[in-house]
C-alpha atoms as a PDB file:
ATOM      1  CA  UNK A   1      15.079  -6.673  11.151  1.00  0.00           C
ATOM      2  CA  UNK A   2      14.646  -4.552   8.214  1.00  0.00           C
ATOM      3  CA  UNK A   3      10.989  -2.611   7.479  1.00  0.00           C
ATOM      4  CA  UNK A   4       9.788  -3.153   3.841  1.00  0.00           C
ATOM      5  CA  UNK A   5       7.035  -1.263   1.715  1.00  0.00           C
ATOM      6  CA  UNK A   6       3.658  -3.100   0.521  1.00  0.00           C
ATOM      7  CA  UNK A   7       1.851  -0.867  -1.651  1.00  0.00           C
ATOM      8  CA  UNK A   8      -0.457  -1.165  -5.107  1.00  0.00           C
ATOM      9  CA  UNK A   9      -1.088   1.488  -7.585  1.00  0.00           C
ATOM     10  CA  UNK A  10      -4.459   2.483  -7.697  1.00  0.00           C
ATOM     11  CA  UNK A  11      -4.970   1.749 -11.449  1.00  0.00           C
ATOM     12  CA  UNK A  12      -3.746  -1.924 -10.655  1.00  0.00           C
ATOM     13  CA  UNK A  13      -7.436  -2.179  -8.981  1.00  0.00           C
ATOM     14  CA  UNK A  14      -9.688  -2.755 -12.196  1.00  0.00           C
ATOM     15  CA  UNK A  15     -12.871  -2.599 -12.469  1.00  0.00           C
ATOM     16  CA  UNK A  16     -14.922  -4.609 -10.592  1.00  0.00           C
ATOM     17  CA  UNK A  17     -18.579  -4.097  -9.628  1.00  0.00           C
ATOM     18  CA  UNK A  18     -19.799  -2.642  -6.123  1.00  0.00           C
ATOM     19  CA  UNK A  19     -20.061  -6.450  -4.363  1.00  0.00           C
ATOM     20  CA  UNK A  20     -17.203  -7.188  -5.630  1.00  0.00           C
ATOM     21  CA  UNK A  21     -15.355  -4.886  -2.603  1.00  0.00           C
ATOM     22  CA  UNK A  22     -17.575  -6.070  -0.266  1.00  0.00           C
ATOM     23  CA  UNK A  23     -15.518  -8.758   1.494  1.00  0.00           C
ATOM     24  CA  UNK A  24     -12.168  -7.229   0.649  1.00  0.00           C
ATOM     25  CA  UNK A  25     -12.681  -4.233   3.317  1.00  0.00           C
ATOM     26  CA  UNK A  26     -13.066  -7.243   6.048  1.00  0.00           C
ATOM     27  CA  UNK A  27     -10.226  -9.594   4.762  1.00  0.00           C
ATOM     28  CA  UNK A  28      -7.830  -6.783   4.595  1.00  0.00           C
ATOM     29  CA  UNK A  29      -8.468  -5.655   7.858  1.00  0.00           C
ATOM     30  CA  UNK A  30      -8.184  -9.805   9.160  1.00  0.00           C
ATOM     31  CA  UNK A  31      -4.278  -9.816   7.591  1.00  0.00           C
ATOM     32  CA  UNK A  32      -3.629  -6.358   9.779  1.00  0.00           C
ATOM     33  CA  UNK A  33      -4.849  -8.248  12.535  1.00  0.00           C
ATOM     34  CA  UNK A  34      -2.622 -11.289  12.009  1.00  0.00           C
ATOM     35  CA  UNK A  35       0.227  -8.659  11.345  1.00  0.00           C
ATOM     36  CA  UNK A  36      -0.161  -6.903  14.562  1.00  0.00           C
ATOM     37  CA  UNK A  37      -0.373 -10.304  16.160  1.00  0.00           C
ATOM     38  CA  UNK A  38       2.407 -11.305  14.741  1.00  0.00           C
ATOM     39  CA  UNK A  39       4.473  -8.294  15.892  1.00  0.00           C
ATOM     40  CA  UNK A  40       5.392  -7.446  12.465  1.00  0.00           C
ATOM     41  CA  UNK A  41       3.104  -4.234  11.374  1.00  0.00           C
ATOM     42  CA  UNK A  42       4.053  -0.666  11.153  1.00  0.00           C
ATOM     43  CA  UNK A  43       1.603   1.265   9.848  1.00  0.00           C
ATOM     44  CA  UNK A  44      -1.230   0.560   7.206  1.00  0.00           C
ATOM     45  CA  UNK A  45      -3.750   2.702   5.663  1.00  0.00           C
ATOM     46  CA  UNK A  46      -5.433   3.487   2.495  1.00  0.00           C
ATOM     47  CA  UNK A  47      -5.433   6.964   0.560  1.00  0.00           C
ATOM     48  CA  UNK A  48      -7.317   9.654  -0.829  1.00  0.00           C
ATOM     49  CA  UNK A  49      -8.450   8.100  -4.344  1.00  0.00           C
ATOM     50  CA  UNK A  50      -9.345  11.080  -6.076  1.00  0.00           C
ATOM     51  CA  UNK A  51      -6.062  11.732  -8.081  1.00  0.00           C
ATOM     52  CA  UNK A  52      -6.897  15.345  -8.183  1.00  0.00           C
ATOM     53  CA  UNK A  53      -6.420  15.616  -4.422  1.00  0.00           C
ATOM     54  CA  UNK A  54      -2.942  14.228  -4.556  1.00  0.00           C
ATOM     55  CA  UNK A  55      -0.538  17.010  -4.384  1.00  0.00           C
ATOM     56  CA  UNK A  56       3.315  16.703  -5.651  1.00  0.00           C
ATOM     57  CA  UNK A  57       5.993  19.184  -6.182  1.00  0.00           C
ATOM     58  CA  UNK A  58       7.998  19.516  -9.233  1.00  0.00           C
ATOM     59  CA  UNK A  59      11.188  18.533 -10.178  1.00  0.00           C
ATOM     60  CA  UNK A  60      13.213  21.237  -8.757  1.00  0.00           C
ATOM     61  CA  UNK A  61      11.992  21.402  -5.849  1.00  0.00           C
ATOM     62  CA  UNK A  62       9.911  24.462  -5.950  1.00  0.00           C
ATOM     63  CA  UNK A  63       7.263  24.380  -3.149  1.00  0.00           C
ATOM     64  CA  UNK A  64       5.711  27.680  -3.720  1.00  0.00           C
ATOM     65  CA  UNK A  65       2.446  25.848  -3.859  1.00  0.00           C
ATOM     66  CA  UNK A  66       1.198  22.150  -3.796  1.00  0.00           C
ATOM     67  CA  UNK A  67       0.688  21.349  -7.982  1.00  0.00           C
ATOM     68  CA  UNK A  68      -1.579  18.481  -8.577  1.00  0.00           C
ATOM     69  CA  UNK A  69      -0.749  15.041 -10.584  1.00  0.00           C
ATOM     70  CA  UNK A  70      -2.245  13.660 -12.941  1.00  0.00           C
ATOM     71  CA  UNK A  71      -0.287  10.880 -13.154  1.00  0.00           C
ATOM     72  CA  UNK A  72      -0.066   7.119 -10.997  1.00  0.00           C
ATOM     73  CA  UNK A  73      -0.982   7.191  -7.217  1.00  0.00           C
ATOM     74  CA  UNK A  74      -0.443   4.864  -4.499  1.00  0.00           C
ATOM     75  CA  UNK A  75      -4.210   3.438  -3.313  1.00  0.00           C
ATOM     76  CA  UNK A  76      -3.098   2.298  -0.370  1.00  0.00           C
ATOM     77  CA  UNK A  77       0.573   1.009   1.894  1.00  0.00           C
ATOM     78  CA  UNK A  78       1.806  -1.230   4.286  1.00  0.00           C
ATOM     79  CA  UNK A  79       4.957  -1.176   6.148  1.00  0.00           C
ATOM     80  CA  UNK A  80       6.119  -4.112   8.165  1.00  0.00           C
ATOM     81  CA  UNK A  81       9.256  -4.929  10.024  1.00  0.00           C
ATOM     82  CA  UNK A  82      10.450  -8.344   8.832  1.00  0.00           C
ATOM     83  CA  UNK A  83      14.035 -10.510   9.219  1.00  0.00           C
ATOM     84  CA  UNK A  84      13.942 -11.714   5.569  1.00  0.00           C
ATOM     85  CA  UNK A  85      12.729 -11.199   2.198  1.00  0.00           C
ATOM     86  CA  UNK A  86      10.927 -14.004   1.713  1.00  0.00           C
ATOM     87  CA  UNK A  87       8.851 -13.268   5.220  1.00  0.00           C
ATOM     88  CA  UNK A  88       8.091 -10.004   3.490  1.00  0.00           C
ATOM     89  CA  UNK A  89       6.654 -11.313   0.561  1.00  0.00           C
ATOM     90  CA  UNK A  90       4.607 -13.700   2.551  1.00  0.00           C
ATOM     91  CA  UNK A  91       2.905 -11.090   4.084  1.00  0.00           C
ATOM     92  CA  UNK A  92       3.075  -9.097   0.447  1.00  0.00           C
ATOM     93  CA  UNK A  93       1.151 -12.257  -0.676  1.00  0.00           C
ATOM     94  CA  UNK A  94      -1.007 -11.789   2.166  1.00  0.00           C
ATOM     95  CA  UNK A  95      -2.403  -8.603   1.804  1.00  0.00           C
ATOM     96  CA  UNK A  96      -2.678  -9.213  -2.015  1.00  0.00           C
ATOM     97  CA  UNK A  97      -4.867 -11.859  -1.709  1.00  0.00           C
ATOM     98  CA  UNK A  98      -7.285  -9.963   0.184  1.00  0.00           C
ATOM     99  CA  UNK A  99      -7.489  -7.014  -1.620  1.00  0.00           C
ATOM    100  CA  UNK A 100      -7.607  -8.924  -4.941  1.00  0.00           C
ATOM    101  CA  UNK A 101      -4.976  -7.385  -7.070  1.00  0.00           C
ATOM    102  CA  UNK A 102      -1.148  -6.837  -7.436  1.00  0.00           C
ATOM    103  CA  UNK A 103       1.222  -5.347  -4.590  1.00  0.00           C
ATOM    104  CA  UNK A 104       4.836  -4.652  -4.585  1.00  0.00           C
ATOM    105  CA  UNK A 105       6.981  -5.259  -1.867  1.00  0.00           C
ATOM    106  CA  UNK A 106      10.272  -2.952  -1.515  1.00  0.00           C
ATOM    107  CA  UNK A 107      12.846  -2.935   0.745  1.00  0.00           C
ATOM    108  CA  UNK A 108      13.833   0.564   2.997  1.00  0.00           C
ATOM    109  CA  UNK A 109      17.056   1.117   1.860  1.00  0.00           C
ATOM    110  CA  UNK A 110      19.412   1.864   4.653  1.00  0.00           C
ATOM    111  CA  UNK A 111      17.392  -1.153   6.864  1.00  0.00           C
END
């Protein structure tokens, strides 16, 4: 078994009007129930979406204080604990579909 990463980028969302989210909330919350079921799910949540409460630290490694980013942010992750690639991007399909735009799927390395 090896555990894989299913995340989006926030800016992958779009725009979409306010109904539009409606029934994603509920269909993304069905495919963590079949996850679970399945035996499969780590951990999934979304994130804070408000880029200017992200914090990062810079490329040195200097943590005298959190900086904020103004670049990309993760919306939201996934991890799951699959045998094979292909069951991980099933379930990368999965959770796709009901949020209604793009996710990547990547491997742990070391797993």
């Amino acid at each position: 078994m090896a555990q894989y990463l299913i995340y989006f980028n926030q800016q992958w969302v779009g725009d979409h009007p306010a109904e539009w989210y409606e029934p994603r909330g509920p269909l993304s919350r069905a495919v963590v129930a079949e996850m679970k079921e399945a035996g499969v799910l780590v951990f999934a949540g979304g994130l804070e979406e408000e880029i200017e409460l992200a914090f990062g630290s810079d490329d040195e490694g200097n943590v005298g204080g959190p900086i904020t980013t103004n670049g990309e942010f993760l919306g939201g992750l996934t991890i799951i604990n699959v045998s094979t690639d292909e069951e991980a991007k099933l379930w990368g399909a999965k959770v796709g579909q009901a949020c209604g735009w793009p996710q990547e799927i990547r491997k742990f390395k070391g797993n």
